[in-house]
N, C-alpha and C. Protein backbone atom coordinates (compact mmCIF):
# COMPACT_ATOMS: atom_id res chain seq x y z
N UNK A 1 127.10 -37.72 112.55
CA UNK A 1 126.64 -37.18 111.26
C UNK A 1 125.75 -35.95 111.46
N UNK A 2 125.06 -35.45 112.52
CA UNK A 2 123.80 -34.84 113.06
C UNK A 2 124.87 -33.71 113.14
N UNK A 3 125.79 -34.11 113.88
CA UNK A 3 126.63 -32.88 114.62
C UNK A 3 127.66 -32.13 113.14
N UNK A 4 127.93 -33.04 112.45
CA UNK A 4 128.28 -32.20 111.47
C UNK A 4 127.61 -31.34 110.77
N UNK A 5 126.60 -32.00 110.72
CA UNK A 5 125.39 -31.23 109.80
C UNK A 5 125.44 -30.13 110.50
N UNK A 6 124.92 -30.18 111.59
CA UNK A 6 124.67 -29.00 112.80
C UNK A 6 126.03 -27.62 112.65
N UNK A 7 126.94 -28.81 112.30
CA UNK A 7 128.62 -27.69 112.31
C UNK A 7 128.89 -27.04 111.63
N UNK A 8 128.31 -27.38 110.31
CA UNK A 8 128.66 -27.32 108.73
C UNK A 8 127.56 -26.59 107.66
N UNK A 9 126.65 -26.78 108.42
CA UNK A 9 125.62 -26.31 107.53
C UNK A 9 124.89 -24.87 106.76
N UNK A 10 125.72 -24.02 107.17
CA UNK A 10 126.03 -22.86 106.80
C UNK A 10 126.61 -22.90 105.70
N UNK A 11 127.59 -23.66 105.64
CA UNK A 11 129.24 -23.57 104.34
C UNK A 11 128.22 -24.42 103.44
N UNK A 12 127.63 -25.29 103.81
CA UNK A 12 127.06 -26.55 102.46
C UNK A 12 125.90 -25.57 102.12
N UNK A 13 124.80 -24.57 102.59
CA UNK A 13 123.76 -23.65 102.15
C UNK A 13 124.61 -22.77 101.18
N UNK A 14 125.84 -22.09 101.68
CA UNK A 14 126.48 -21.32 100.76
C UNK A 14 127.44 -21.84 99.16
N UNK A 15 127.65 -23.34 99.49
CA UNK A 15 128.40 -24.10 98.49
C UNK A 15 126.71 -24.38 97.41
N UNK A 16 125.61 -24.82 98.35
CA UNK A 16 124.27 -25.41 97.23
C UNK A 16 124.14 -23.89 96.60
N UNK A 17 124.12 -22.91 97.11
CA UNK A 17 123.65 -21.16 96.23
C UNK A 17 124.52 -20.96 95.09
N UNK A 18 125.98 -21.17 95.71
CA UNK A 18 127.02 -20.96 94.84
C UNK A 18 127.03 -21.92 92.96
N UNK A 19 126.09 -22.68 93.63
CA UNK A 19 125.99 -23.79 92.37
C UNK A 19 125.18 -23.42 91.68
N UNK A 20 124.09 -22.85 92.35
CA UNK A 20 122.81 -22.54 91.73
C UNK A 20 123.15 -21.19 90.80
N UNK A 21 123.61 -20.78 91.59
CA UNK A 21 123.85 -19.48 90.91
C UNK A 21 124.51 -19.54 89.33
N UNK A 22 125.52 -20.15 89.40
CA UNK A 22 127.00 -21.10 88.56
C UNK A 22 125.77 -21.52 87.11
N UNK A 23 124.97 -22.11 87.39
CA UNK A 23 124.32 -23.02 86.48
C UNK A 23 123.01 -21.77 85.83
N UNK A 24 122.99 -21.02 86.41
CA UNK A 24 121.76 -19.62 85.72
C UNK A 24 122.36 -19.02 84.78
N UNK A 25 123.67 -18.38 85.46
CA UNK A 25 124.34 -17.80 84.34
C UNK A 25 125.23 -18.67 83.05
N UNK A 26 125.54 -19.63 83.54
CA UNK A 26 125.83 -21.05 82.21
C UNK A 26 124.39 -20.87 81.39
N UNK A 27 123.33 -20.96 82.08
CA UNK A 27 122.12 -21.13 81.27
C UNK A 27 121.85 -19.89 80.58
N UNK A 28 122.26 -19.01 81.38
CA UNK A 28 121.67 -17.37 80.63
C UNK A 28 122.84 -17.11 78.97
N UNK A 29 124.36 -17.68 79.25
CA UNK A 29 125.43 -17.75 77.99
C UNK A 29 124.99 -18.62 77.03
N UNK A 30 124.79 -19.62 77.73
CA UNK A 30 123.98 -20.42 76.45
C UNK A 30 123.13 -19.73 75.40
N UNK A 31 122.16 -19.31 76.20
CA UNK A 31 120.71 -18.76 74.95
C UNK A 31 121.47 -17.63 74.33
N UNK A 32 122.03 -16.96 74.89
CA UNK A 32 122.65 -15.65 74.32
C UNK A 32 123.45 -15.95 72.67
N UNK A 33 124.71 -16.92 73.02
CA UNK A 33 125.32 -17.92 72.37
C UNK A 33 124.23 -18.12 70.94
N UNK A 34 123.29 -18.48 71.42
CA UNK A 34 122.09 -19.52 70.04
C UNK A 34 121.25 -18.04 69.86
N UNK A 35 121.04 -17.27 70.49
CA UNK A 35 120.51 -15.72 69.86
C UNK A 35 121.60 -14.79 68.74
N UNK A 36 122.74 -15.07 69.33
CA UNK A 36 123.72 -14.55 68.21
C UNK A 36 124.20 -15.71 67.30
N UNK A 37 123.67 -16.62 67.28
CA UNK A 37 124.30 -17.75 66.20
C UNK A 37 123.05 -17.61 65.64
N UNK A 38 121.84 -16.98 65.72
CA UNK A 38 120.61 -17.69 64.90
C UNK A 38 120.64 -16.19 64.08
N UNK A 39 121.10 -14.83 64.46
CA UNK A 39 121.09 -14.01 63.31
C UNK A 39 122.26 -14.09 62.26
N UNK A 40 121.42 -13.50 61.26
CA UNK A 40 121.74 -13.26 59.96
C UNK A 40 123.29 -12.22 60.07
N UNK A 41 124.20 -13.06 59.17
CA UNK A 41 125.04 -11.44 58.85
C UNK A 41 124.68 -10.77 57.40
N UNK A 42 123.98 -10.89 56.85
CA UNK A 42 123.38 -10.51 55.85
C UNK A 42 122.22 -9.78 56.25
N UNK A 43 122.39 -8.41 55.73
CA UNK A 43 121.37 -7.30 55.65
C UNK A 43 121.12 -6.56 54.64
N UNK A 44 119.35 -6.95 54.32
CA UNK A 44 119.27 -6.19 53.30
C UNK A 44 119.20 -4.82 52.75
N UNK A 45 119.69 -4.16 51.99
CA UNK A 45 119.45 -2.64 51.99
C UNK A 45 118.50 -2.04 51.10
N UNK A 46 117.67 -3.02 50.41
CA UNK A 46 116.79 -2.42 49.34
C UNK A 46 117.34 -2.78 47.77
N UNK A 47 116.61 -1.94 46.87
CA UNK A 47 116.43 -2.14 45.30
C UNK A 47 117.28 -0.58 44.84
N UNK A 48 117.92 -0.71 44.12
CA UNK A 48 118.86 0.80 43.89
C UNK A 48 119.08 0.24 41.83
N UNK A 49 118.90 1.00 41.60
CA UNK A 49 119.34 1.82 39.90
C UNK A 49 120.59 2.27 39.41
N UNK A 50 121.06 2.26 38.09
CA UNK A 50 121.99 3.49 38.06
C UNK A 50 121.63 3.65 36.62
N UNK A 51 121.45 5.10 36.23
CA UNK A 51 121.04 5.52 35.20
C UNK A 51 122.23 6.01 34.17
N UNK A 52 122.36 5.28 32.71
CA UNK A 52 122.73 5.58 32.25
C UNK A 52 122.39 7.42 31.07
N UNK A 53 122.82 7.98 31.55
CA UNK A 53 121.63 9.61 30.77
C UNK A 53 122.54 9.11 28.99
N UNK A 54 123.55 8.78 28.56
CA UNK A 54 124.14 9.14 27.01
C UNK A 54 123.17 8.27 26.70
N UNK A 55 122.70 6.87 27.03
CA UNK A 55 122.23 5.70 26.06
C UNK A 55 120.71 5.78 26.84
N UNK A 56 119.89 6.37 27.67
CA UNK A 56 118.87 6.61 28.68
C UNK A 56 118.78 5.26 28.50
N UNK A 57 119.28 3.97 29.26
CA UNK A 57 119.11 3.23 30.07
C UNK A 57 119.08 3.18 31.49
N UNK A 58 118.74 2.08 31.97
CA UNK A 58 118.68 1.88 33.67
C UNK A 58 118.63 0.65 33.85
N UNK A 59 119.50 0.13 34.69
CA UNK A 59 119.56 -0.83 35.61
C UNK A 59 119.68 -1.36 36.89
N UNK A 60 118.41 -2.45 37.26
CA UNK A 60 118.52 -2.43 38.67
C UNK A 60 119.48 -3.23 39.48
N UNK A 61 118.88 -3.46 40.44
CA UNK A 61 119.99 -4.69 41.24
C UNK A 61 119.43 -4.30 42.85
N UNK A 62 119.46 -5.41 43.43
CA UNK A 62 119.32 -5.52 44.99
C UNK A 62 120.32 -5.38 45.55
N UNK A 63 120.49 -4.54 46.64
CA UNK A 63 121.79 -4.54 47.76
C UNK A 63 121.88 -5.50 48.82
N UNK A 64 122.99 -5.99 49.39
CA UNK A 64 123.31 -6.48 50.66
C UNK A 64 124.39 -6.13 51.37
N UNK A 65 124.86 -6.36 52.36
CA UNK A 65 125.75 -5.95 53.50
C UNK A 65 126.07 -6.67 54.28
N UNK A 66 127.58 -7.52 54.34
CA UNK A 66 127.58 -8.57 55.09
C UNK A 66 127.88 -7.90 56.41
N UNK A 67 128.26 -8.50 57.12
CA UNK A 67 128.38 -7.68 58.85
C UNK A 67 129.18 -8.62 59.25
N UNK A 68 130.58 -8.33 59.96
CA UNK A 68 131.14 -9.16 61.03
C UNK A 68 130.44 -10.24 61.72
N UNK A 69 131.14 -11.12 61.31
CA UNK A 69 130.25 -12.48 62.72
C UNK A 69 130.82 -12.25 63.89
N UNK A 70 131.97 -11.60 64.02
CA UNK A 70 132.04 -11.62 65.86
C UNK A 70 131.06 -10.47 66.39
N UNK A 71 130.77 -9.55 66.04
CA UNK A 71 129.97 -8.19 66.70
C UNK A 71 128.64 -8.20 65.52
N UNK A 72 128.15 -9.27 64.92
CA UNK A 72 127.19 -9.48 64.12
C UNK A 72 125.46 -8.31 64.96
N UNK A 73 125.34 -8.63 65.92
CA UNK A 73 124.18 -7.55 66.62
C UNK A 73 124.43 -6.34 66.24
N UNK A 74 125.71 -5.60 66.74
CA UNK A 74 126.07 -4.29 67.31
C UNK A 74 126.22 -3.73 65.85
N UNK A 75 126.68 -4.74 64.74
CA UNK A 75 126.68 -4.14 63.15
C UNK A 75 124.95 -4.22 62.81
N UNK A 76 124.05 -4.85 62.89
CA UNK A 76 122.95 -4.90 62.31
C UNK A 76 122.25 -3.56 62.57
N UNK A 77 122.21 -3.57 64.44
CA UNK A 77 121.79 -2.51 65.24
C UNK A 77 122.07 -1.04 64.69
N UNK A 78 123.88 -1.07 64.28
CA UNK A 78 123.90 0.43 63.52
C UNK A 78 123.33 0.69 62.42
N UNK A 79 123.43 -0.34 61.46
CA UNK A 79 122.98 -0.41 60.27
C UNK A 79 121.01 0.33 60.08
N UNK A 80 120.40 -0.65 61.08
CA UNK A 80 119.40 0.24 61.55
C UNK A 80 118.98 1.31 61.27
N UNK A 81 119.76 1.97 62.67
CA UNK A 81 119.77 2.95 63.30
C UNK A 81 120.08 4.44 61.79
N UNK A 82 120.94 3.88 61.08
CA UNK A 82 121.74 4.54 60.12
C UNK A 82 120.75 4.26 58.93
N UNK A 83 119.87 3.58 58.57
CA UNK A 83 119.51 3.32 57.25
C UNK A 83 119.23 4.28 56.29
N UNK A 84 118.78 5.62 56.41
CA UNK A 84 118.83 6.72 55.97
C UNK A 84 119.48 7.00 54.96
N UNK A 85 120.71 7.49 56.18
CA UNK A 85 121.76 7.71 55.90
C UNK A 85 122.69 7.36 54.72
N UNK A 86 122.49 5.82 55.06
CA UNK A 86 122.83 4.22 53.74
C UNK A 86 122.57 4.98 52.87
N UNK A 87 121.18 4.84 52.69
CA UNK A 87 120.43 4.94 51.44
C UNK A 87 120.72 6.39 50.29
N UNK A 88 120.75 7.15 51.41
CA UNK A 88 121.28 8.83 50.97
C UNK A 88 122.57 8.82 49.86
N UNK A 89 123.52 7.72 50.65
CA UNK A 89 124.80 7.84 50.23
C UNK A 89 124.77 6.70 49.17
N UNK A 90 123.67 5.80 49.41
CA UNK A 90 123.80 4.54 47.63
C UNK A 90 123.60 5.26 46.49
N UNK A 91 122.00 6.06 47.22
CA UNK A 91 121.29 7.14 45.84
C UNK A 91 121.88 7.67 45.30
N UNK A 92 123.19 8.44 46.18
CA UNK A 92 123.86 9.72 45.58
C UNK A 92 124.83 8.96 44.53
N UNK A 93 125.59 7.77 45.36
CA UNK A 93 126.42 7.26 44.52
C UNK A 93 126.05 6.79 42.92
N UNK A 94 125.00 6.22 43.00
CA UNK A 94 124.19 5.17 41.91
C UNK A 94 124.21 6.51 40.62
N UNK A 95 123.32 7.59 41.38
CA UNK A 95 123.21 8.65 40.33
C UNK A 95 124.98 9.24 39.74
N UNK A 96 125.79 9.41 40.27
CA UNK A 96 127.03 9.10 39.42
C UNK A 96 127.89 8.15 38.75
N UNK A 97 127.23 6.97 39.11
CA UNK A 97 128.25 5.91 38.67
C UNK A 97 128.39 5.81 37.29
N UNK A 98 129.70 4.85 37.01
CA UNK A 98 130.09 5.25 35.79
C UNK A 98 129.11 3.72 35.27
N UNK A 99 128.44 4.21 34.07
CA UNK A 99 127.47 2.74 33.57
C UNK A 99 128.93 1.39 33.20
N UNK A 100 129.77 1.99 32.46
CA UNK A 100 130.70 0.97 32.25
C UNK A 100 131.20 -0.14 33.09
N UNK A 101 131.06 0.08 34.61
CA UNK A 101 131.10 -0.78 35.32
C UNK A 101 130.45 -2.14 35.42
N UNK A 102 128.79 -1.77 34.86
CA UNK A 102 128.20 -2.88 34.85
C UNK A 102 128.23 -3.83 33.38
N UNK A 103 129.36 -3.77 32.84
CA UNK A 103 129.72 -3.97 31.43
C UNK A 103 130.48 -5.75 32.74
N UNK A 104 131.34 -5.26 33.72
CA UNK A 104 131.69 -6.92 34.83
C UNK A 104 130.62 -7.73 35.01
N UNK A 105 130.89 -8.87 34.07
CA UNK A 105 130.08 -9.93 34.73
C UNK A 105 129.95 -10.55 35.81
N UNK A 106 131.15 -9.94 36.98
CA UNK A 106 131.45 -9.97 38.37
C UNK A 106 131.50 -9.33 39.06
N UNK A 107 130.99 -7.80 38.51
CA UNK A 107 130.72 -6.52 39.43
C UNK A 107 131.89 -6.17 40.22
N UNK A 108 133.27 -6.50 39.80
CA UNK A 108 134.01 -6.43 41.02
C UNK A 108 134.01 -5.03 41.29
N UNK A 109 133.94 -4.01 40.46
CA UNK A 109 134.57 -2.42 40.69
C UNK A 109 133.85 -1.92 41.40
N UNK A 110 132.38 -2.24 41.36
CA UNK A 110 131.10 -2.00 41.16
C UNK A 110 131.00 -2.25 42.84
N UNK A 111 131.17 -3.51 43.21
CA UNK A 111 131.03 -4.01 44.84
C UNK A 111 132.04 -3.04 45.69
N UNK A 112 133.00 -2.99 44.88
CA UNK A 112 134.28 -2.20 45.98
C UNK A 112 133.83 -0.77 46.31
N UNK A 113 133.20 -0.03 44.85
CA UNK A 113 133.00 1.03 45.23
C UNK A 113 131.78 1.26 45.98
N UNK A 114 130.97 0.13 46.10
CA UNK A 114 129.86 0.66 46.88
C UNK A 114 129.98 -0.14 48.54
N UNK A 115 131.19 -0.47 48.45
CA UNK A 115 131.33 -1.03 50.11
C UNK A 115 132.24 0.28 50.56
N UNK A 116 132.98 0.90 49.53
CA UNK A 116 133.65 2.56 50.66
C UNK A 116 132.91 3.57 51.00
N UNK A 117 131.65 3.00 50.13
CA UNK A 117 130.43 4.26 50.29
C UNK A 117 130.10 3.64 51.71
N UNK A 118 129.52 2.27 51.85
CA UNK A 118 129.52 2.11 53.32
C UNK A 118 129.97 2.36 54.50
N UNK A 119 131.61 2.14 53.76
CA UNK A 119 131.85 2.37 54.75
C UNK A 119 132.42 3.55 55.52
N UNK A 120 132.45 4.99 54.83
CA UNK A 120 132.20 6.13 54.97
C UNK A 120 131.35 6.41 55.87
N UNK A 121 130.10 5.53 55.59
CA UNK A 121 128.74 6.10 56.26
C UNK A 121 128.93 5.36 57.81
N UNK A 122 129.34 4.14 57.87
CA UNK A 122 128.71 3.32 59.28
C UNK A 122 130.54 3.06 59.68
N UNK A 123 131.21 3.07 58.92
CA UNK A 123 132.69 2.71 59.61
C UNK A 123 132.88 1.28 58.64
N UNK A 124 134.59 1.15 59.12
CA UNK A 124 134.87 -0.37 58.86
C UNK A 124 134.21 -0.93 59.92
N UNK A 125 134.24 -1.31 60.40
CA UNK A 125 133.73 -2.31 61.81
C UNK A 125 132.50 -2.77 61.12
N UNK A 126 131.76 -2.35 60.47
CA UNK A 126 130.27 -2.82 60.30
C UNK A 126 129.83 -3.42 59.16
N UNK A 127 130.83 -3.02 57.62
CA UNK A 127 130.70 -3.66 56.77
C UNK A 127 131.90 -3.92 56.53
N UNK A 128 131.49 -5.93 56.09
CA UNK A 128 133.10 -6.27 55.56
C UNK A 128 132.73 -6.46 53.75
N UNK A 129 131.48 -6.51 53.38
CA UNK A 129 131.24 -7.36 51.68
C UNK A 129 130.04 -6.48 51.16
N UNK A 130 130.11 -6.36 50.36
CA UNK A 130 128.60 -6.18 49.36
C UNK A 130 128.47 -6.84 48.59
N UNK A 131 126.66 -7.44 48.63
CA UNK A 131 126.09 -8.77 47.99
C UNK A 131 125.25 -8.15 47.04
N UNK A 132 125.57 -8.37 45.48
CA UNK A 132 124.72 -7.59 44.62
C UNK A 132 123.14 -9.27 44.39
N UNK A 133 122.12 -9.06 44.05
CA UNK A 133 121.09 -10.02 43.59
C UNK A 133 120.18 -8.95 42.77
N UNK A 134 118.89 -10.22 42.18
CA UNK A 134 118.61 -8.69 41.31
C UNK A 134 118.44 -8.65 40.25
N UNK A 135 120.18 -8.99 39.37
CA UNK A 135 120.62 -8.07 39.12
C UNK A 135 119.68 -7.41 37.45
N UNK A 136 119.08 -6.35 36.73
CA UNK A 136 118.36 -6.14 35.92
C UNK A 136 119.37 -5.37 34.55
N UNK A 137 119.67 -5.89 33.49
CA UNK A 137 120.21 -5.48 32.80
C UNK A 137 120.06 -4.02 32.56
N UNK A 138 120.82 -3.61 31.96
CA UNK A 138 119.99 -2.21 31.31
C UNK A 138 119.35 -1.99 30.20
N UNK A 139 118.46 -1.27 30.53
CA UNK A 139 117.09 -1.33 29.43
C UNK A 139 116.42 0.06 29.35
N UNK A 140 116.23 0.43 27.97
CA UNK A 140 115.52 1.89 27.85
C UNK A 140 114.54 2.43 28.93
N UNK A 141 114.59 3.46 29.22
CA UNK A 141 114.28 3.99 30.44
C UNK A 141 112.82 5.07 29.84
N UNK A 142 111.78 4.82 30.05
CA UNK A 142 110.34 5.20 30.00
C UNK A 142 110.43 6.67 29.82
N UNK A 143 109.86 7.38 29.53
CA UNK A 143 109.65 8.76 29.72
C UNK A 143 108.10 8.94 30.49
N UNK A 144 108.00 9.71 31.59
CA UNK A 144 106.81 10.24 31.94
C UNK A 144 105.68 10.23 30.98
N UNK A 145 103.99 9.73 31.25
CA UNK A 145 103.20 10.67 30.28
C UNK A 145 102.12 9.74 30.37
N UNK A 146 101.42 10.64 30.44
CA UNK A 146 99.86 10.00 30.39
C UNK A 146 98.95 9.13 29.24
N UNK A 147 98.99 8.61 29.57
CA UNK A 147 98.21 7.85 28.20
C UNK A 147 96.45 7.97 28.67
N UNK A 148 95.70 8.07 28.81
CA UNK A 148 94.89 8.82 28.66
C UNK A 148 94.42 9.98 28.99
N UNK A 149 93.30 10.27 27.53
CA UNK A 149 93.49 11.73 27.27
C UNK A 149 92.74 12.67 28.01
N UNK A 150 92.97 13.95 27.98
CA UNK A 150 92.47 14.46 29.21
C UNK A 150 91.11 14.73 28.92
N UNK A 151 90.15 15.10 30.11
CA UNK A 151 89.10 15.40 30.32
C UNK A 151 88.82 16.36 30.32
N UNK A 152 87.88 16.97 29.35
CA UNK A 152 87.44 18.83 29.56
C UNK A 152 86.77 18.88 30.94
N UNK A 153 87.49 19.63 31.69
CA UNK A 153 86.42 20.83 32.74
C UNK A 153 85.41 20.88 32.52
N UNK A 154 84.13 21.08 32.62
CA UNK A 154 82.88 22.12 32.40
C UNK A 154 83.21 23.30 32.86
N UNK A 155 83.45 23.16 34.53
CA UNK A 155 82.99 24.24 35.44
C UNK A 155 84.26 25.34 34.47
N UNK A 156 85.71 24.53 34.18
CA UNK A 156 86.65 26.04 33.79
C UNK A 156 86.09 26.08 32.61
N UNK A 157 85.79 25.39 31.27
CA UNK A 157 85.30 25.95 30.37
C UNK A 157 83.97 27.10 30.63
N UNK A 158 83.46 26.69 31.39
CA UNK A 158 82.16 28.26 31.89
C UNK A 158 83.42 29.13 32.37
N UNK A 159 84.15 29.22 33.29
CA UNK A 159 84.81 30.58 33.83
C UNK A 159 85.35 31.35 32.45
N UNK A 160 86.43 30.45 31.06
CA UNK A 160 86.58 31.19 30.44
C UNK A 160 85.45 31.64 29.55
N UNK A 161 84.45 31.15 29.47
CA UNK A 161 82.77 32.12 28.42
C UNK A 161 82.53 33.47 29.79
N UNK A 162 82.51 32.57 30.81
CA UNK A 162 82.09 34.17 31.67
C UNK A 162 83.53 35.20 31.31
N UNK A 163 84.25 34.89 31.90
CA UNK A 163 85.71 35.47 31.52
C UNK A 163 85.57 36.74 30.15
N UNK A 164 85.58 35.78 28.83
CA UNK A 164 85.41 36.61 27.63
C UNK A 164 84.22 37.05 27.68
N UNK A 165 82.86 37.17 27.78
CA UNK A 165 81.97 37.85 27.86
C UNK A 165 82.42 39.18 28.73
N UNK A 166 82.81 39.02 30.01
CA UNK A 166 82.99 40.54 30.98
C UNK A 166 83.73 40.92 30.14
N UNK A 167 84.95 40.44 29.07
CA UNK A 167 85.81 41.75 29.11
C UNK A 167 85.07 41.90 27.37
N UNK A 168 85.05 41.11 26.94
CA UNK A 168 83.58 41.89 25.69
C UNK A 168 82.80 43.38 26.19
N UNK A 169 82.23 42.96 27.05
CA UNK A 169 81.23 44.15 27.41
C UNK A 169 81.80 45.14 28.17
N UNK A 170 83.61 44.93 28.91
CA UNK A 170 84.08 45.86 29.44
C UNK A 170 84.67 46.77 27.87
N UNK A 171 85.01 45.99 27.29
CA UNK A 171 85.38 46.97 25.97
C UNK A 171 84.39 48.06 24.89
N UNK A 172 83.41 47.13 25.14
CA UNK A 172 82.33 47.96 24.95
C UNK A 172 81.69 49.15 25.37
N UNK A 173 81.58 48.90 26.82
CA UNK A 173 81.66 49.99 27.36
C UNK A 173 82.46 51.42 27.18
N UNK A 174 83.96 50.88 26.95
CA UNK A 174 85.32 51.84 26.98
C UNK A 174 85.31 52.17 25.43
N UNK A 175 84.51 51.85 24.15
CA UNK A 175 84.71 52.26 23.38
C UNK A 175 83.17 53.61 23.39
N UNK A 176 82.15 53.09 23.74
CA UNK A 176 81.20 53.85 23.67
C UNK A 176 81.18 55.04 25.10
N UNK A 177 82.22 54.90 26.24
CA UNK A 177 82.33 56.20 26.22
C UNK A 177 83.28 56.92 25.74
N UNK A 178 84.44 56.69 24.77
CA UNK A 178 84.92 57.52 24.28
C UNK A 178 84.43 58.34 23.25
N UNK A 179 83.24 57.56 22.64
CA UNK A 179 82.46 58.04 21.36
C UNK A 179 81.75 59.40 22.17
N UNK A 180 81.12 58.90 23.38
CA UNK A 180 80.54 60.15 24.27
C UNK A 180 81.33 61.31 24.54
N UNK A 181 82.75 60.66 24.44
CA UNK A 181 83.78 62.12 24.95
C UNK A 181 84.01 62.76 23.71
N UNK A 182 84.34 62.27 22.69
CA UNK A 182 84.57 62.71 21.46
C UNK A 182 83.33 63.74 20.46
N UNK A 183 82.04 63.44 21.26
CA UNK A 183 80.39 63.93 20.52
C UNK A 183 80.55 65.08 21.54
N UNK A 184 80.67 64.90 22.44
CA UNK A 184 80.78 66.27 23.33
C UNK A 184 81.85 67.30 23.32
N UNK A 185 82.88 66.84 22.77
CA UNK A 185 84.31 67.84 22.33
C UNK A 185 83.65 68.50 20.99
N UNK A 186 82.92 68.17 20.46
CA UNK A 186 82.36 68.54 19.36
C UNK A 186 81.64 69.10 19.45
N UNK A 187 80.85 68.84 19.67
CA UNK A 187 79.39 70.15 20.41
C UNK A 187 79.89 71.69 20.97
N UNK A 188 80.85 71.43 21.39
CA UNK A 188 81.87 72.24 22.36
C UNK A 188 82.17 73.32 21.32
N UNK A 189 82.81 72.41 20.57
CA UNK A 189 83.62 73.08 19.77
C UNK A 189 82.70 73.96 18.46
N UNK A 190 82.03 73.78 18.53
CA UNK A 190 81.07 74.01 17.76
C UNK A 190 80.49 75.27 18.07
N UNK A 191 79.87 75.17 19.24
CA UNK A 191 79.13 76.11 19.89
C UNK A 191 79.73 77.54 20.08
N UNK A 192 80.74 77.07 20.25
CA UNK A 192 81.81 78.40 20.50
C UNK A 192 82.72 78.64 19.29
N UNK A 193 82.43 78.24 18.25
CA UNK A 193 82.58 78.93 16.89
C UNK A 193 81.53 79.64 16.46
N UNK A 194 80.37 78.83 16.24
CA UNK A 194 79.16 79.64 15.95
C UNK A 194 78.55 81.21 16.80
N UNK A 195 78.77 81.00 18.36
CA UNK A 195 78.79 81.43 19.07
C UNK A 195 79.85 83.11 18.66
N UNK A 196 80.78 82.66 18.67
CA UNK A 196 81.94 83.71 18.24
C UNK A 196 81.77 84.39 16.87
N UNK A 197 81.32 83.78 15.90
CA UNK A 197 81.21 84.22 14.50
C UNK A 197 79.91 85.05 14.69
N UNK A 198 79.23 84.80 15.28
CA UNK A 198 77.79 85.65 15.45
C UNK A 198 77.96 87.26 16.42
N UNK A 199 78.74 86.93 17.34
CA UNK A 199 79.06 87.55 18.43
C UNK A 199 80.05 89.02 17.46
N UNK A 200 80.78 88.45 16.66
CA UNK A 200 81.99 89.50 15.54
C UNK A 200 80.86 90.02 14.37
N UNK A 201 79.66 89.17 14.01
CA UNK A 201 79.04 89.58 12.82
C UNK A 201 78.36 90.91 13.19
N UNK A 202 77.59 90.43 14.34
CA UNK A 202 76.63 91.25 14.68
C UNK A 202 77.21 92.51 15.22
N UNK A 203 77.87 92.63 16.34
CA UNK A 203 78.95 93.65 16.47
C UNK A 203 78.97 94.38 15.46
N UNK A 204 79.80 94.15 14.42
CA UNK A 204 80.18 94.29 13.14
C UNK A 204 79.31 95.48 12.76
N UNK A 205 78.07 94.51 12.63
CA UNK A 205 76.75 95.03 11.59
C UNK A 205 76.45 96.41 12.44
N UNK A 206 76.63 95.92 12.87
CA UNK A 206 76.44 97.40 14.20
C UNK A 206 76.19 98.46 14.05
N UNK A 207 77.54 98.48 14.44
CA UNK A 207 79.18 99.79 14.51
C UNK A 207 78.61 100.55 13.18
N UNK A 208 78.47 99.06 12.13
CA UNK A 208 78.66 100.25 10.82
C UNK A 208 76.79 101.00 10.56
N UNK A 209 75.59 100.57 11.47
CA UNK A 209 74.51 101.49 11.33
C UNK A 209 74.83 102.33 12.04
């Protein structure tokens, strides 16, 4: 028995590794196995609208996205990676949709067209369903606006008193020197009439002593 051991014992070290080894990676498929069985194929994409503008209603609704169960990771992972993107292409859609759609009490038109929007964006491979929840009828749609009333400035109510005061006193100014230009065209004019009529009289008176 010694001598076999002695003979053999190489092949039985490499048969005990070979086992060991055998049973890590069984153990490592396993967890993997219960890591992809414990996610979700359901992903959520958020809260999205579609506005009716003829009747200004709006209605909401929650999105979902089912994902392949065989490649359930590698769809979540893009989805991810892409959410942007998603969202870019729900918004855009939502803001055209036709309101009549949500007239289906089963959304069917409604789901189809927003799973080609998906799948435009991420591929078939990644979405197979869209899960509407949510869902918010449509209902008159708010207009902007403040409900309380505004607050006077001080500081701008002073800029416009300073404001109209400068140009008060700039006008003032611009009327009283024109009065100055106008008293002095006059004087002018004056001087050199009187000036001239005296200048012809006297002459005048002259000549004829």
């Amino acid at each position: 028995m010694i001598e076999t051991l002695r003979r053999y014992w190489i092949g039985l070290l490499v048969l005990v590794l070979v086992s060991l080894h055998a049973s890590i990676v069984a153990g490592i498929r396993i967890q993997a196995n219960q890591v992809k069985s414990s996610q979700s194929c359901e992903v959520d994409l958020g809260d999205f609208f579609i506005l009716d503008t003829q009747r200004n209603e709006t209605a909401g609704m929650r999105l979902h996205v089912l994902v392949p169960v065989d490649h359930r990771l590698q769809s979540r992972q893009l989805i991810e990676i892409n959410q942007f993107q998603i969202r870019q292409a729900l918004e855009e859609y939502c803001r055209q949709a036709d309101p009549l759609l949500l007239t289906d009490p089963f959304l069917v038109d409604l789901k189809s067209q927003l799973l080609d929007t998906l799948v435009q964006t991420v591929g078939e491979t990644a979405a197979v369903d869209v899960v509407i929840t949510d869902f918010q009828p449509a209902k008159e749609t708010r207009s902007f606006a403040f409900s309380a009333p505004a607050t006077p400035n001080p500081h701008r109510k002073r800029m416009v008193i300073t404001r109209q005061a400068s140009d008060e006193a700039r006008k003032a100014a611009h009327e009283a020197s024109s009065h100055g230009d106008a008293g002095h065209g006059g004087d002018s004019h004056g001087g050199g009439h009187g000036g001239g009529h005296g200048d012809d009289h006297g002459g005048g008176h002259g000549g004829g002593h």
